[in-house]
C-alpha atoms as a PDB file:
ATOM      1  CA  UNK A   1       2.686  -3.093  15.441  1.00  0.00           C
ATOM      2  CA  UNK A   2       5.861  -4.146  16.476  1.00  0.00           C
ATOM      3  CA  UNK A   3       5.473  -3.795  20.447  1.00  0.00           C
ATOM      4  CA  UNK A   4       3.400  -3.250  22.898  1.00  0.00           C
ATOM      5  CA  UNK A   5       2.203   0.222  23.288  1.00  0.00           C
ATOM      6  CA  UNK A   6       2.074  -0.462  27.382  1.00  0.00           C
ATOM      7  CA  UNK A   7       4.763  -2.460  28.023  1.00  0.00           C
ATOM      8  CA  UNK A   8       7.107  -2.652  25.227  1.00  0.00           C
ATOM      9  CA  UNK A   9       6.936  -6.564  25.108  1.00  0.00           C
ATOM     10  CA  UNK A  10       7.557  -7.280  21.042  1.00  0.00           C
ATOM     11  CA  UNK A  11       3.949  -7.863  19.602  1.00  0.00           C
ATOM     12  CA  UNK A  12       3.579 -11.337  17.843  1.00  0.00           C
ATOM     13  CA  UNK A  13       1.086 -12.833  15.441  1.00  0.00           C
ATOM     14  CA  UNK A  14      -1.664 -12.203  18.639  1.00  0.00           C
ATOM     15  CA  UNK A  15      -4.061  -9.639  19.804  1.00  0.00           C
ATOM     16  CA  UNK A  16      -2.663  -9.906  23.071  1.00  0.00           C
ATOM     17  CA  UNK A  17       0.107  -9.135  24.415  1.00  0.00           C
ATOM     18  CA  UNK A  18       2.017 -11.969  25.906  1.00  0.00           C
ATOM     19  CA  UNK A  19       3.370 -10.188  28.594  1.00  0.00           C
ATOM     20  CA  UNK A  20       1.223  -7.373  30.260  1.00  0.00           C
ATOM     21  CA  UNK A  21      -1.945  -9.128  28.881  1.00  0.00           C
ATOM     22  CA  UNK A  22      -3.362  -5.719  26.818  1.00  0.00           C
ATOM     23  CA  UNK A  23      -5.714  -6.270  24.451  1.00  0.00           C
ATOM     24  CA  UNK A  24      -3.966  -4.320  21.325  1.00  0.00           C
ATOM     25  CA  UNK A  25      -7.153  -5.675  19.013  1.00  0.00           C
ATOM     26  CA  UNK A  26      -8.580  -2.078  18.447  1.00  0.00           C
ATOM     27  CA  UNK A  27      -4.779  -0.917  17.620  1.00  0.00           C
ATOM     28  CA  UNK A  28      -4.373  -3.539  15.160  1.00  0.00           C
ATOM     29  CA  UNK A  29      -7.614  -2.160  13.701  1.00  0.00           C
ATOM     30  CA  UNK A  30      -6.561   0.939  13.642  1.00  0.00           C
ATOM     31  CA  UNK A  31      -2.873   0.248  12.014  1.00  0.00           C
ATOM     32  CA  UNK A  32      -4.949  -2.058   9.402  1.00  0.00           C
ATOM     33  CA  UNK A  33      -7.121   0.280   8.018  1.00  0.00           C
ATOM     34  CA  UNK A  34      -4.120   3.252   8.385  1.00  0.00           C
ATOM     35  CA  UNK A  35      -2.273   0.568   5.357  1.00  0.00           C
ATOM     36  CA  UNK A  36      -5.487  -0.049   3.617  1.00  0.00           C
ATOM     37  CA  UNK A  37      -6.049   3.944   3.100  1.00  0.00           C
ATOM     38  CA  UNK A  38      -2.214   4.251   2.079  1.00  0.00           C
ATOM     39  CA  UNK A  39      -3.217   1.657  -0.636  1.00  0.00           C
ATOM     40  CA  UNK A  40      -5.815   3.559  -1.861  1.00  0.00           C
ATOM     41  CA  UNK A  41      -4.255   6.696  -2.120  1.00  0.00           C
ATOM     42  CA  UNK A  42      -1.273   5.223  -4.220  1.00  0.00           C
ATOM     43  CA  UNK A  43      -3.875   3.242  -6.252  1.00  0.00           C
ATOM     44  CA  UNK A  44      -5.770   6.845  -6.589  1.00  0.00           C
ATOM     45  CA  UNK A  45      -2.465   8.782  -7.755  1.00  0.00           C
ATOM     46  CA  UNK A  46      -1.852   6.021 -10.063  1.00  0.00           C
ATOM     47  CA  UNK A  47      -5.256   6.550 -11.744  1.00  0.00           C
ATOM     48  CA  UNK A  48      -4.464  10.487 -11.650  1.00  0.00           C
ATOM     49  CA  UNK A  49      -7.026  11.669  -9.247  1.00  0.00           C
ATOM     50  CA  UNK A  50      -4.362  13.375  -6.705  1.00  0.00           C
ATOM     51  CA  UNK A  51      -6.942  15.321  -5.148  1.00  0.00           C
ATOM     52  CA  UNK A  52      -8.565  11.907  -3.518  1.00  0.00           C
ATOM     53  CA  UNK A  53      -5.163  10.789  -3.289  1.00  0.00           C
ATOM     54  CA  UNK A  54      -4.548  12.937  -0.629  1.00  0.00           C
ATOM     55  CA  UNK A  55      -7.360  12.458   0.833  1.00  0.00           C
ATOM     56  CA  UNK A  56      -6.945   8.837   1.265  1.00  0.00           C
ATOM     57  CA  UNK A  57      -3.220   9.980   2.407  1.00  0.00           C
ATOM     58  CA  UNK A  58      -4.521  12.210   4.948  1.00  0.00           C
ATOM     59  CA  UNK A  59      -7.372   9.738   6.508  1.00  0.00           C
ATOM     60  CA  UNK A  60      -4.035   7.067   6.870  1.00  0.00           C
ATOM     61  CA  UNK A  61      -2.033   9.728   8.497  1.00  0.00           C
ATOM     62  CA  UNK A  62      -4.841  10.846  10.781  1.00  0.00           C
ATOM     63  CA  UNK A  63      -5.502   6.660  11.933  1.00  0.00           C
ATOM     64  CA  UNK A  64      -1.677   5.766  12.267  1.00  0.00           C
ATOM     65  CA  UNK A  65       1.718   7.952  11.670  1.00  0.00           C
ATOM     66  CA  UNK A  66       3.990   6.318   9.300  1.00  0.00           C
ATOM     67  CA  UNK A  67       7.060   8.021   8.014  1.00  0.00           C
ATOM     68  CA  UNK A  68       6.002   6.848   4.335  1.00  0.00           C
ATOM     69  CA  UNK A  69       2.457   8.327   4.768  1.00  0.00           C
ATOM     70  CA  UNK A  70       4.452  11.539   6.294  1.00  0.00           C
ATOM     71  CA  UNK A  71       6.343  12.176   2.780  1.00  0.00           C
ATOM     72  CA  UNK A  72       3.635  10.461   0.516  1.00  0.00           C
ATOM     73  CA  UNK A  73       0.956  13.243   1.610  1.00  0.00           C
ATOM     74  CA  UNK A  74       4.047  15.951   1.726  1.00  0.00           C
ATOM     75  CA  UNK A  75       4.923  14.634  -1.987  1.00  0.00           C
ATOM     76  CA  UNK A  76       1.141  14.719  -3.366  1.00  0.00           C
ATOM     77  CA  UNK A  77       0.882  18.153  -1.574  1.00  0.00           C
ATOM     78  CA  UNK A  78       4.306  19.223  -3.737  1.00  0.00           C
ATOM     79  CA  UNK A  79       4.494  20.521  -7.191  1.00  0.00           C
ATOM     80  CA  UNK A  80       6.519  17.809  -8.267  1.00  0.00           C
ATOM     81  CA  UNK A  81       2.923  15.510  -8.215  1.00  0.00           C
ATOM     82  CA  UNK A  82       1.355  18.142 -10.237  1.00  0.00           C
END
């Protein structure tokens, strides 16, 4: 997370924000696990298993829009991963 979802103060190495005081904690959460699924899912594709792949893909995308999750679940959906 780069800033502050309330007041748009650039986010740090801290669960707080520095200048509004939010707690971001449970967004950090979130935005960790949304990476850690986007991990699996490439580790998945690399093992061949595409259909798990996306599901992995999906979960991320669901948890925390990224543009690479965006075209990694359009690419596994595409015949080119096939």
């Amino acid at each position: 997370m780069k800033r502050c979802p309330v007041c748009r103060a650039r986010v740090k190495d801290n669960s707080i924000c520095r200048r509004c005081g939010s707690d971001l904690i449970d967004l950090l959460v979130l935005e960790n696990q949304a990476e850690y699924m986007l991990v699996r899912a490439v580790q998945c594709l690399q093992k061949g298993d595409i259909t798990l792949s996306l599901r992995y893909s999906d979960h991320a995308n669901t948890l925390q829009r990224t543009e690479f999750g965006e075209l990694f679940s359009a690419f596994l959906r595409s015949p080119l991963s096939r």
